[in-house]
PDB file of N, CA and C in Angstrom:
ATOM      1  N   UNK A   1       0.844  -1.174   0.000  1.00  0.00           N
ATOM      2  CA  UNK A   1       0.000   0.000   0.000  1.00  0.00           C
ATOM      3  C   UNK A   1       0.888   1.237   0.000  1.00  0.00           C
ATOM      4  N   UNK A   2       0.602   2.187  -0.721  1.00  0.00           N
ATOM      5  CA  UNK A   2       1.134   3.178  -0.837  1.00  0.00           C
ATOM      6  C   UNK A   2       0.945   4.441   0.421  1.00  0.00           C
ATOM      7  N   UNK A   3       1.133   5.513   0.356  1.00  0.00           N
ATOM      8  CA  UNK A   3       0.795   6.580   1.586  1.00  0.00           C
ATOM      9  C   UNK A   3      -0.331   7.072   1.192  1.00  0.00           C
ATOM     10  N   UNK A   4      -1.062   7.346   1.745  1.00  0.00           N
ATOM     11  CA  UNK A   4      -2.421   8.004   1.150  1.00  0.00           C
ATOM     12  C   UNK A   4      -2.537   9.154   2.491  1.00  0.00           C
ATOM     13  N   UNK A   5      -2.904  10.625   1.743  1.00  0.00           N
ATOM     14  CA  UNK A   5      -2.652  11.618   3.003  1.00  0.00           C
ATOM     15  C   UNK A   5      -4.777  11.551   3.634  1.00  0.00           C
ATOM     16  N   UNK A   6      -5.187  10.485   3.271  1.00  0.00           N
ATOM     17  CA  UNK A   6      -5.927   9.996   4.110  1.00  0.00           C
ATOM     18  C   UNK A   6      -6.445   8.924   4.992  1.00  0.00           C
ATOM     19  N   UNK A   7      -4.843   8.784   4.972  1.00  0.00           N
ATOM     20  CA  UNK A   7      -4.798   7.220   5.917  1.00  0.00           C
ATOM     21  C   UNK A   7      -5.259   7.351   6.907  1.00  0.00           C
ATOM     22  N   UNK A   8      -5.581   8.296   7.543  1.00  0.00           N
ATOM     23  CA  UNK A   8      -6.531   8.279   9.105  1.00  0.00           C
ATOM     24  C   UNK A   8      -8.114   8.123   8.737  1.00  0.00           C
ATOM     25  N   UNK A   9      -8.356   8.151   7.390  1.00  0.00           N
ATOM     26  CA  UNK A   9      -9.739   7.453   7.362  1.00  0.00           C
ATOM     27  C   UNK A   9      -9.947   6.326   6.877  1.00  0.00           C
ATOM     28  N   UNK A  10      -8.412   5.533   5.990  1.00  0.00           N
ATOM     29  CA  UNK A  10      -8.423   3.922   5.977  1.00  0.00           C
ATOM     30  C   UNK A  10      -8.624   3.681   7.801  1.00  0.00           C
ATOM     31  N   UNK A  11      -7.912   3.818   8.230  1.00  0.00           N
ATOM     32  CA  UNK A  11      -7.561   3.726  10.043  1.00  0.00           C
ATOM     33  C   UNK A  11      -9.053   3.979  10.589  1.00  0.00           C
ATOM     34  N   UNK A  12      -9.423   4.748  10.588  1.00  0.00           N
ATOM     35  CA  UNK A  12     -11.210   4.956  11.018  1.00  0.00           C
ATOM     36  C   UNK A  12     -11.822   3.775  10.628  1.00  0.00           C
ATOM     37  N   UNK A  13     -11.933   3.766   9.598  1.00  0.00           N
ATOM     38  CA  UNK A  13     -12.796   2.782   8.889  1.00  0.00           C
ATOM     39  C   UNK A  13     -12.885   1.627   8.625  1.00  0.00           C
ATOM     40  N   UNK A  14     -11.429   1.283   9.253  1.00  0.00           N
ATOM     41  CA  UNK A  14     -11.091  -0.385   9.418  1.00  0.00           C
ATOM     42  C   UNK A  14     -11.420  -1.134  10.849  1.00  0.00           C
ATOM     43  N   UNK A  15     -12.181  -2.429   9.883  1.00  0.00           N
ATOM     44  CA  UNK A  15     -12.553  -3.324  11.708  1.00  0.00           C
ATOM     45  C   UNK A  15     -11.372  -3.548  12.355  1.00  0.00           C
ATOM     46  N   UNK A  16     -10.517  -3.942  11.534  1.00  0.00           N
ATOM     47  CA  UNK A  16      -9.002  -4.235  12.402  1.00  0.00           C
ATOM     48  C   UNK A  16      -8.171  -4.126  11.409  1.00  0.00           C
ATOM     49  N   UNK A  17      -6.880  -3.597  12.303  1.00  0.00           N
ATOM     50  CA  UNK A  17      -5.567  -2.674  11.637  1.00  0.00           C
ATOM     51  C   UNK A  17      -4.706  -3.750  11.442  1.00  0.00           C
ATOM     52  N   UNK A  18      -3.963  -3.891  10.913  1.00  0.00           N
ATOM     53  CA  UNK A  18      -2.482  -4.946  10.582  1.00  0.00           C
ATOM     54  C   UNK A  18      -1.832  -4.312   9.927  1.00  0.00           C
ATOM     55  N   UNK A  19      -0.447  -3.853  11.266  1.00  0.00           N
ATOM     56  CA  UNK A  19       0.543  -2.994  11.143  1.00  0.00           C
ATOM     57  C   UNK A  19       1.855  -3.579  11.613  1.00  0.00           C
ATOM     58  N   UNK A  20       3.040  -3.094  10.884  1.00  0.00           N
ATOM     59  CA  UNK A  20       4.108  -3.133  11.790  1.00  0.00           C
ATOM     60  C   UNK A  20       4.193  -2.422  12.569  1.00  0.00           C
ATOM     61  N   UNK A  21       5.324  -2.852  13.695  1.00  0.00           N
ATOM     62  CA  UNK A  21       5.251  -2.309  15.052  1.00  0.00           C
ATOM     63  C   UNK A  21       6.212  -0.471  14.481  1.00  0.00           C
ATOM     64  N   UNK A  22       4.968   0.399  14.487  1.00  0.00           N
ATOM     65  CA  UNK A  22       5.359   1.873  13.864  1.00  0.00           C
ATOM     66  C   UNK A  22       4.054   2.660  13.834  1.00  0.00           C
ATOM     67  N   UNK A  23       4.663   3.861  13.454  1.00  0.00           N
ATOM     68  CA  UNK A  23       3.016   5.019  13.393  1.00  0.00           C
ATOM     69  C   UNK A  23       1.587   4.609  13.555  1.00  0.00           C
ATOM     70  N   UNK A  24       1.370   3.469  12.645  1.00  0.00           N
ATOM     71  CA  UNK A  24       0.065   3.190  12.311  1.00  0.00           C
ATOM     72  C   UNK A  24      -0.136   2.523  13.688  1.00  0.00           C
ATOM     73  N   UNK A  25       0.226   1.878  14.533  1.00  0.00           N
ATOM     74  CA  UNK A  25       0.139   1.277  15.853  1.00  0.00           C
ATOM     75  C   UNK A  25      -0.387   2.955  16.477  1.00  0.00           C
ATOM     76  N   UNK A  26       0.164   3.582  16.554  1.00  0.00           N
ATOM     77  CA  UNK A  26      -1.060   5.366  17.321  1.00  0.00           C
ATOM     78  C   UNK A  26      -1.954   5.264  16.994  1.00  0.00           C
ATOM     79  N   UNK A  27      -2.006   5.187  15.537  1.00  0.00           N
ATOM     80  CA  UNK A  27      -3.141   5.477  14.985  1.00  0.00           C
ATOM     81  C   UNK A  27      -4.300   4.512  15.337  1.00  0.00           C
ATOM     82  N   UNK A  28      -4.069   3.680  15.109  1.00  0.00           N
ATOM     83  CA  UNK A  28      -5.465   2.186  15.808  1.00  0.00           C
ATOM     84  C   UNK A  28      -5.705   3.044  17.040  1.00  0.00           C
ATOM     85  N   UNK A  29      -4.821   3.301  17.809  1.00  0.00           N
ATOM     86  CA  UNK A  29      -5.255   3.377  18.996  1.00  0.00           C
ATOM     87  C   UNK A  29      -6.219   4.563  19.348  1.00  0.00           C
ATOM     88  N   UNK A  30      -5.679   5.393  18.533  1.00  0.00           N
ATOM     89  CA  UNK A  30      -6.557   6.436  18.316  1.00  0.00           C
ATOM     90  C   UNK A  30      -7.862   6.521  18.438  1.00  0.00           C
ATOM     91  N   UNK A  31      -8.017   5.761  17.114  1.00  0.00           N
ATOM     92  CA  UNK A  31      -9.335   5.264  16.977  1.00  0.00           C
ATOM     93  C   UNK A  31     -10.208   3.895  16.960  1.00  0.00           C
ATOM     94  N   UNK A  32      -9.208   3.257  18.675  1.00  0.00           N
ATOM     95  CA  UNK A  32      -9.789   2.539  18.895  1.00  0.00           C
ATOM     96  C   UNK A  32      -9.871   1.067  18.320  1.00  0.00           C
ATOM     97  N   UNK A  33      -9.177   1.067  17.590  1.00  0.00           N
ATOM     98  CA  UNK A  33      -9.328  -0.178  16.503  1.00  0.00           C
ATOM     99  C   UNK A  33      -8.767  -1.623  16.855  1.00  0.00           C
ATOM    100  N   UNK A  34      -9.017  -2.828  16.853  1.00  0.00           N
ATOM    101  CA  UNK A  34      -8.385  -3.886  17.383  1.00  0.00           C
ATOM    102  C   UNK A  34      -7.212  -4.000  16.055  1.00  0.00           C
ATOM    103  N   UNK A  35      -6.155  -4.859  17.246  1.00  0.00           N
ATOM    104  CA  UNK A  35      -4.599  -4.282  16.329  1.00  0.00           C
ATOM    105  C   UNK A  35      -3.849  -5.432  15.895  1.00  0.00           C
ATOM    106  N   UNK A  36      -3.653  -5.980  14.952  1.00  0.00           N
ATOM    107  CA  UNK A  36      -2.649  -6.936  15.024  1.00  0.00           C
ATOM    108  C   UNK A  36      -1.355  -6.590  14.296  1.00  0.00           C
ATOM    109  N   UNK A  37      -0.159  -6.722  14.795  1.00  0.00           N
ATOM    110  CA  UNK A  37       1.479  -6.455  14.951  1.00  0.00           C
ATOM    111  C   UNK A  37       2.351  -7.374  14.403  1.00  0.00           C
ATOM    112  N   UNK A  38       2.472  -6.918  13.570  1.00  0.00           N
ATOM    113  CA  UNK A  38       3.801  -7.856  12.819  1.00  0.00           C
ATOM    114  C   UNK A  38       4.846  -7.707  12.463  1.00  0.00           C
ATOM    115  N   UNK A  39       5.529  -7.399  13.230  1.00  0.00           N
ATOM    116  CA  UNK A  39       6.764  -6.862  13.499  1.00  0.00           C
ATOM    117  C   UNK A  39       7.929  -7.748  12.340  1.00  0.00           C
ATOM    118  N   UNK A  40       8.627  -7.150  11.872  1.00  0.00           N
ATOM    119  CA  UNK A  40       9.645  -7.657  10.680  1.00  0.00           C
ATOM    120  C   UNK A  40      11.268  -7.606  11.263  1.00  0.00           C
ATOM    121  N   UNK A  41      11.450  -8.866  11.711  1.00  0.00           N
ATOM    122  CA  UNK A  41      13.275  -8.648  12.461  1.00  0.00           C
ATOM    123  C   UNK A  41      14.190  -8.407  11.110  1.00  0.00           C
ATOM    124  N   UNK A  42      13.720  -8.342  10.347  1.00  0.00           N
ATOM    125  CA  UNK A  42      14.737  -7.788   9.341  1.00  0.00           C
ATOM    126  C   UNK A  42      14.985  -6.053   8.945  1.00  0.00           C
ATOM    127  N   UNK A  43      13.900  -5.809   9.699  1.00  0.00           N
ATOM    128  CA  UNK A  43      13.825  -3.854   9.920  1.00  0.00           C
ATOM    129  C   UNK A  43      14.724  -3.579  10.493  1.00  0.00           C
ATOM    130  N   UNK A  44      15.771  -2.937  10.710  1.00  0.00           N
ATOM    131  CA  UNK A  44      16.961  -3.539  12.185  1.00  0.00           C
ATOM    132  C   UNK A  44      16.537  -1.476  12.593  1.00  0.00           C
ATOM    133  N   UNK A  45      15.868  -1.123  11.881  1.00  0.00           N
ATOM    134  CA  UNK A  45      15.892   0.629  11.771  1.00  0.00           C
ATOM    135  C   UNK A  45      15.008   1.115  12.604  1.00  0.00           C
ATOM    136  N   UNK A  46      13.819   0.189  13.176  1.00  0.00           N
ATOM    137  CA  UNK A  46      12.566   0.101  13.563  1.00  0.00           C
ATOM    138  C   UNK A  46      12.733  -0.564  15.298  1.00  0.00           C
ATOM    139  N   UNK A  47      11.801  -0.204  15.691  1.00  0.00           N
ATOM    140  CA  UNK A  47      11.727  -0.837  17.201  1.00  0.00           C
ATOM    141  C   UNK A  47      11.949  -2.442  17.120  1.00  0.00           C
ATOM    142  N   UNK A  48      12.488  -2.944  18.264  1.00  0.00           N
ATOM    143  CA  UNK A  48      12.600  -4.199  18.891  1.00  0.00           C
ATOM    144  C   UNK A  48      11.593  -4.796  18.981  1.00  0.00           C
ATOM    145  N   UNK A  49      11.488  -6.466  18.450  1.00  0.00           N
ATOM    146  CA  UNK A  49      10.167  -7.074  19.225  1.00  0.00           C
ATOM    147  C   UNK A  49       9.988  -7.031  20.958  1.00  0.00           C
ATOM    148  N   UNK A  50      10.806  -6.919  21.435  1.00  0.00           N
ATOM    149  CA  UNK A  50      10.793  -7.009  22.976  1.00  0.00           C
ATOM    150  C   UNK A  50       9.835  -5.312  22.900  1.00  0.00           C
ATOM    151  N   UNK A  51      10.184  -4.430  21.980  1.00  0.00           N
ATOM    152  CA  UNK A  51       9.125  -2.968  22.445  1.00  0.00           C
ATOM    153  C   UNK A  51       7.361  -3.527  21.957  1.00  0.00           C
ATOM    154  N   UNK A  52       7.592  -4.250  20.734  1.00  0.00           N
ATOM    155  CA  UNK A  52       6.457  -4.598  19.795  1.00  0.00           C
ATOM    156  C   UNK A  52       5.315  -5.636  21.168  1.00  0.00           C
ATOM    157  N   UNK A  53       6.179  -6.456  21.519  1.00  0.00           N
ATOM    158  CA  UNK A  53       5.519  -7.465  23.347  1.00  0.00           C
ATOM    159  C   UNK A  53       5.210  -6.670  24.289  1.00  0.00           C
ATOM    160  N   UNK A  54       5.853  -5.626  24.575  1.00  0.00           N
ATOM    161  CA  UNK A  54       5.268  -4.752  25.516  1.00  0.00           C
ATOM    162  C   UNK A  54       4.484  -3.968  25.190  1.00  0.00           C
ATOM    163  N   UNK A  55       4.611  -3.510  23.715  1.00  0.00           N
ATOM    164  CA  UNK A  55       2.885  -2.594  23.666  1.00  0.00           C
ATOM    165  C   UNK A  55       1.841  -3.020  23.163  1.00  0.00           C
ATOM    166  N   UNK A  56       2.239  -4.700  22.646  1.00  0.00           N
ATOM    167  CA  UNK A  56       0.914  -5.764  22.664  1.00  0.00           C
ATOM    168  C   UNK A  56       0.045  -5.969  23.817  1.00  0.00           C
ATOM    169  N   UNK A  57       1.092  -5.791  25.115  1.00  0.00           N
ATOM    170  CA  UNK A  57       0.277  -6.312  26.424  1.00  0.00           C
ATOM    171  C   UNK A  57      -0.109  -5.192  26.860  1.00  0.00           C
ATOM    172  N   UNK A  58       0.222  -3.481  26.569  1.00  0.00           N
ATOM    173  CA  UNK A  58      -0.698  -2.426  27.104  1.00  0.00           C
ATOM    174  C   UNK A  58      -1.975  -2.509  26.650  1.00  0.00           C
ATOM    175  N   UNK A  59      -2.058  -2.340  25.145  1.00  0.00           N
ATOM    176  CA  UNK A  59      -2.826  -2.345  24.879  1.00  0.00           C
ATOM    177  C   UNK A  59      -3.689  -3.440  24.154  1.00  0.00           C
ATOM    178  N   UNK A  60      -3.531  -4.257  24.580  1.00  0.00           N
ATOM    179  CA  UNK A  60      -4.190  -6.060  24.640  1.00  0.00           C
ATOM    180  C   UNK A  60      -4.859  -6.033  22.724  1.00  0.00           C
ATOM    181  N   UNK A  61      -3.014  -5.699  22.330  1.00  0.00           N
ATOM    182  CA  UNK A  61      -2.996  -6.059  21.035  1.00  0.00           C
ATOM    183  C   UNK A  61      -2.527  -7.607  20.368  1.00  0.00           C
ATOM    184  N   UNK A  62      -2.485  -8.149  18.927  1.00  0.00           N
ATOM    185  CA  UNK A  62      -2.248  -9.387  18.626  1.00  0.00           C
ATOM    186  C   UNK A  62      -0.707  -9.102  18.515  1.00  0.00           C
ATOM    187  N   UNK A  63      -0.041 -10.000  19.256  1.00  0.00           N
ATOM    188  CA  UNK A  63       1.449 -10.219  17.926  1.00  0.00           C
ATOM    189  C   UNK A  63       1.824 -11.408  17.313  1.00  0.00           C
ATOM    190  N   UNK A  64       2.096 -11.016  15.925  1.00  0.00           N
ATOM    191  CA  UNK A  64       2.322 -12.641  15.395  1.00  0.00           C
ATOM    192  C   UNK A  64       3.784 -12.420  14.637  1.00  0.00           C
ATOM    193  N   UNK A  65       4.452 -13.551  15.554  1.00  0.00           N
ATOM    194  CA  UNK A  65       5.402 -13.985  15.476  1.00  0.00           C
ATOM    195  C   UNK A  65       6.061 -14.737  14.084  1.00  0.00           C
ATOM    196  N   UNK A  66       5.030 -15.699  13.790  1.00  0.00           N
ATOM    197  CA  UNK A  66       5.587 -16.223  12.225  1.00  0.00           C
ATOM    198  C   UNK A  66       4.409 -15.714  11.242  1.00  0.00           C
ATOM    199  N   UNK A  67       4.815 -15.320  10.163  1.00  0.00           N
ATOM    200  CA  UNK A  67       3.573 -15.029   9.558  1.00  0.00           C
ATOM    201  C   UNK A  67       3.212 -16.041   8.589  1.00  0.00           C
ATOM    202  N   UNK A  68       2.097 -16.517   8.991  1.00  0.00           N
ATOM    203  CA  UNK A  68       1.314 -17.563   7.730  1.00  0.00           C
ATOM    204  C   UNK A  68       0.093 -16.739   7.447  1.00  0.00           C
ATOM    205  N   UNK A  69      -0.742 -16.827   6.162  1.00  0.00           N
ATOM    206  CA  UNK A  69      -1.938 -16.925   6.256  1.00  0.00           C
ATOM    207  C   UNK A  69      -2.831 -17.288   7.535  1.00  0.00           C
ATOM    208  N   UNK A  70      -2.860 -18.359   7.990  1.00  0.00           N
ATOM    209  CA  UNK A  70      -3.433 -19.050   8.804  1.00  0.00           C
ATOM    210  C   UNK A  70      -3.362 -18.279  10.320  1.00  0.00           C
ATOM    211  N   UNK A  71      -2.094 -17.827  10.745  1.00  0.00           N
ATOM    212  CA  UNK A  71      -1.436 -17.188  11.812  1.00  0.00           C
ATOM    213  C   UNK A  71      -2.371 -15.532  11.772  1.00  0.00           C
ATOM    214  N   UNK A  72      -2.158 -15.169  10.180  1.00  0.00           N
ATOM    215  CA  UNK A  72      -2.717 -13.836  10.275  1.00  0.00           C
ATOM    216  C   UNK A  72      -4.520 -14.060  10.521  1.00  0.00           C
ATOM    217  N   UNK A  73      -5.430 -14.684   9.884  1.00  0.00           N
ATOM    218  CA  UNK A  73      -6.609 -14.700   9.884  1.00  0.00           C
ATOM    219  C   UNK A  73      -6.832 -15.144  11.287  1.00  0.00           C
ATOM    220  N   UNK A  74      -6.222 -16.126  12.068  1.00  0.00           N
ATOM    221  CA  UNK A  74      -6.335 -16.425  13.057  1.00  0.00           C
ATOM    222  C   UNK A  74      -6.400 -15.260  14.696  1.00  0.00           C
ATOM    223  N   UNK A  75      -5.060 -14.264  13.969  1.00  0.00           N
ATOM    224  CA  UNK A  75      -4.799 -13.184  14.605  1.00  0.00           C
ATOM    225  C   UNK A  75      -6.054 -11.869  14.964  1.00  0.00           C
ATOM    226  N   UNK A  76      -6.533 -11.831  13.173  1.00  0.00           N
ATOM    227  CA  UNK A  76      -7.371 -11.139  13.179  1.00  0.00           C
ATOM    228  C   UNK A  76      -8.855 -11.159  13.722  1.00  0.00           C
ATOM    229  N   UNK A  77      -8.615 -12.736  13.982  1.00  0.00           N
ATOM    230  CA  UNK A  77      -9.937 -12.887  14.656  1.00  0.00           C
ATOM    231  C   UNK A  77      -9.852 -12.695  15.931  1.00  0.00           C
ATOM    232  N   UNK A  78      -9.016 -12.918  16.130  1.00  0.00           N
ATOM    233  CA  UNK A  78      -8.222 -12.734  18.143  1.00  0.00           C
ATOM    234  C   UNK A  78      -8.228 -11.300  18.603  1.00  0.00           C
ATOM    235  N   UNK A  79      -8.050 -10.490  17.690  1.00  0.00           N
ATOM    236  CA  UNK A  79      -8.287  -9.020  17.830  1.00  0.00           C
ATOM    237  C   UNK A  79      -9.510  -8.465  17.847  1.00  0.00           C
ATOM    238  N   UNK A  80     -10.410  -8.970  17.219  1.00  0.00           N
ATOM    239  CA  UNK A  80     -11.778  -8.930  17.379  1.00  0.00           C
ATOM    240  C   UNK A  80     -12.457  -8.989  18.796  1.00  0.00           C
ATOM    241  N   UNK A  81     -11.771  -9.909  18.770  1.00  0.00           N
ATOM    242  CA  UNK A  81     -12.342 -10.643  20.127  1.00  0.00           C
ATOM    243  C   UNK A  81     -12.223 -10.254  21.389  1.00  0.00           C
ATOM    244  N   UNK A  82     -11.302  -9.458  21.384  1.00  0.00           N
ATOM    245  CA  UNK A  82     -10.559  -8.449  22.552  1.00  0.00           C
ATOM    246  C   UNK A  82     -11.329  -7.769  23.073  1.00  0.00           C
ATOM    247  N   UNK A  83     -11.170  -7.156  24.112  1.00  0.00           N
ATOM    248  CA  UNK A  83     -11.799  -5.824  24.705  1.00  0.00           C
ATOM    249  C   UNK A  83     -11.081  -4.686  24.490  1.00  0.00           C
ATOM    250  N   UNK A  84     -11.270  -3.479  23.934  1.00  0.00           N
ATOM    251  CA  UNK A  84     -10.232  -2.414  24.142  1.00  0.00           C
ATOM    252  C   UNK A  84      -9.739  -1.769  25.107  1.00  0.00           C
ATOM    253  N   UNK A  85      -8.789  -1.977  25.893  1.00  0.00           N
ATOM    254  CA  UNK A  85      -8.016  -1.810  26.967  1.00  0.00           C
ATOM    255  C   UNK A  85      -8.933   0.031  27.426  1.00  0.00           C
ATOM    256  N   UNK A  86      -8.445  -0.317  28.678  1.00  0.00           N
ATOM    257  CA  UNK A  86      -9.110   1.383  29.394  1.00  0.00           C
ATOM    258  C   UNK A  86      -7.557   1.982  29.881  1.00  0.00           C
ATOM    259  N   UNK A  87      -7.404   2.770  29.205  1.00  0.00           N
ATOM    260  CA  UNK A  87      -6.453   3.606  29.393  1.00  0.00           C
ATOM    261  C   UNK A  87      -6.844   4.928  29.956  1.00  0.00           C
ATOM    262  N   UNK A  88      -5.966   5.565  31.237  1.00  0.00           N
ATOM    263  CA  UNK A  88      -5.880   6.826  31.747  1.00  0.00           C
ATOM    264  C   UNK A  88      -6.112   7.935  30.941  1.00  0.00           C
ATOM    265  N   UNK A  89      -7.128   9.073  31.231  1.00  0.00           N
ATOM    266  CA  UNK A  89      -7.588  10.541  30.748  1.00  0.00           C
ATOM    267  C   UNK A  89      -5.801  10.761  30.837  1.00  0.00           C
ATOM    268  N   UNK A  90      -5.155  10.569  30.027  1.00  0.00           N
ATOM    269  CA  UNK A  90      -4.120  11.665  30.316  1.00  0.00           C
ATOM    270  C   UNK A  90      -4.287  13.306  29.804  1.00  0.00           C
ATOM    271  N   UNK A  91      -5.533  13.422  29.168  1.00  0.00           N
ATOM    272  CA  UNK A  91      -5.614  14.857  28.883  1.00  0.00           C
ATOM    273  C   UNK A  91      -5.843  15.302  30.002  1.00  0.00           C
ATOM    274  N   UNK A  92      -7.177  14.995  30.498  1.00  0.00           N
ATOM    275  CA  UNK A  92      -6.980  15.409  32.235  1.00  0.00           C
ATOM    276  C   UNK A  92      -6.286  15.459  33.149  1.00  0.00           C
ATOM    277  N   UNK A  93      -5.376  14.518  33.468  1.00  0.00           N
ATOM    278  CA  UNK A  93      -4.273  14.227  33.943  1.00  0.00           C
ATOM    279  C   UNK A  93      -3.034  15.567  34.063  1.00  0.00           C
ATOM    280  N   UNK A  94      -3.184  15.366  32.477  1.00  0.00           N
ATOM    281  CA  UNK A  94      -2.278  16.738  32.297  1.00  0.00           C
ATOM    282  C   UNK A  94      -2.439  18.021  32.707  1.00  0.00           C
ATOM    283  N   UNK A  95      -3.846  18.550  32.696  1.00  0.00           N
ATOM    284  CA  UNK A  95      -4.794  19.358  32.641  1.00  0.00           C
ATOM    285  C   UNK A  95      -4.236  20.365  34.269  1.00  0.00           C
ATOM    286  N   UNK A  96      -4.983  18.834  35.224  1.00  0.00           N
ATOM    287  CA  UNK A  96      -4.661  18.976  36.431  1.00  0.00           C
ATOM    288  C   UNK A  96      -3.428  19.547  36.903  1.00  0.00           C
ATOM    289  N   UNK A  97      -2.535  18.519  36.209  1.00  0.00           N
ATOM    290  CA  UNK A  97      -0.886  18.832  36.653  1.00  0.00           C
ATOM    291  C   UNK A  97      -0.694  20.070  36.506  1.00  0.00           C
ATOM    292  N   UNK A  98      -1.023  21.197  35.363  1.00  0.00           N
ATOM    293  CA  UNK A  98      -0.961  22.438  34.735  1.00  0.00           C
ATOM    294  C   UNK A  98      -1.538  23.279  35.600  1.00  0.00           C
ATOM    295  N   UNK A  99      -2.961  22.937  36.197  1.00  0.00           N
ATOM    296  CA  UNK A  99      -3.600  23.835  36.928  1.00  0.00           C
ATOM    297  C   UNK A  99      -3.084  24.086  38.635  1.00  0.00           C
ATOM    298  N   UNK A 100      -1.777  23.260  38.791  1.00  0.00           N
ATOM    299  CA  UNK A 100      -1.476  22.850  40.331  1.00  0.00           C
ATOM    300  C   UNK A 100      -0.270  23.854  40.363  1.00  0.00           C
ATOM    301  N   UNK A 101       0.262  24.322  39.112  1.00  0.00           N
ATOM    302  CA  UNK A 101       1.361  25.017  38.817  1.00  0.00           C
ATOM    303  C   UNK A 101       1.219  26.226  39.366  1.00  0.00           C
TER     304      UNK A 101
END
């Protein structure tokens, strides 16, 4: 797939995202989207799978390790299936911190 300067409405509009571990991983989250991660050890330019495992388990995303067909459809259904993690108002959060100043 090429860049499209409206990839935040492929990203909206998708039941589930399948990304390498990079930008488009915000973006799901953004908007919420169940995520599956497929991280490429031949990227050496790009984050670590050990970062790609830890922000699978924040945000109770898929990671797949070998990629088959079978592995990915399997994945994608596993992402489905998820709950979307509850993450902290950090706007508020912040908000607060600002107003204590």
């Amino acid at each position: 797939m090429t860049h499209s300067a409206k990839f935040h409405e492929l990203v909206a509009g998708a039941d589930v995202v399948v990304t390498h571990f990079g930008a488009t991983i915000l973006e799901a989250l953004v908007y919420k989207k169940p995520t599956v991660v497929v991280p490429n050890p031949e990227w050496t330019r790009t984050a670590g799978i050990e970062d790609a495992r830890h922000y699978v388990k924040k945000v109770n995303a898929v990671l797949i390790s070998e990629i088959t067909l079978r592995n990915l459809l399997n994945a994608i259904e596993e992402a489905k299936s998820r709950e979307y993690p509850k993450l902290p108002d950090g706007a508020s959060k912040l908000a607060d911190l600002i107003m204590k100043l």
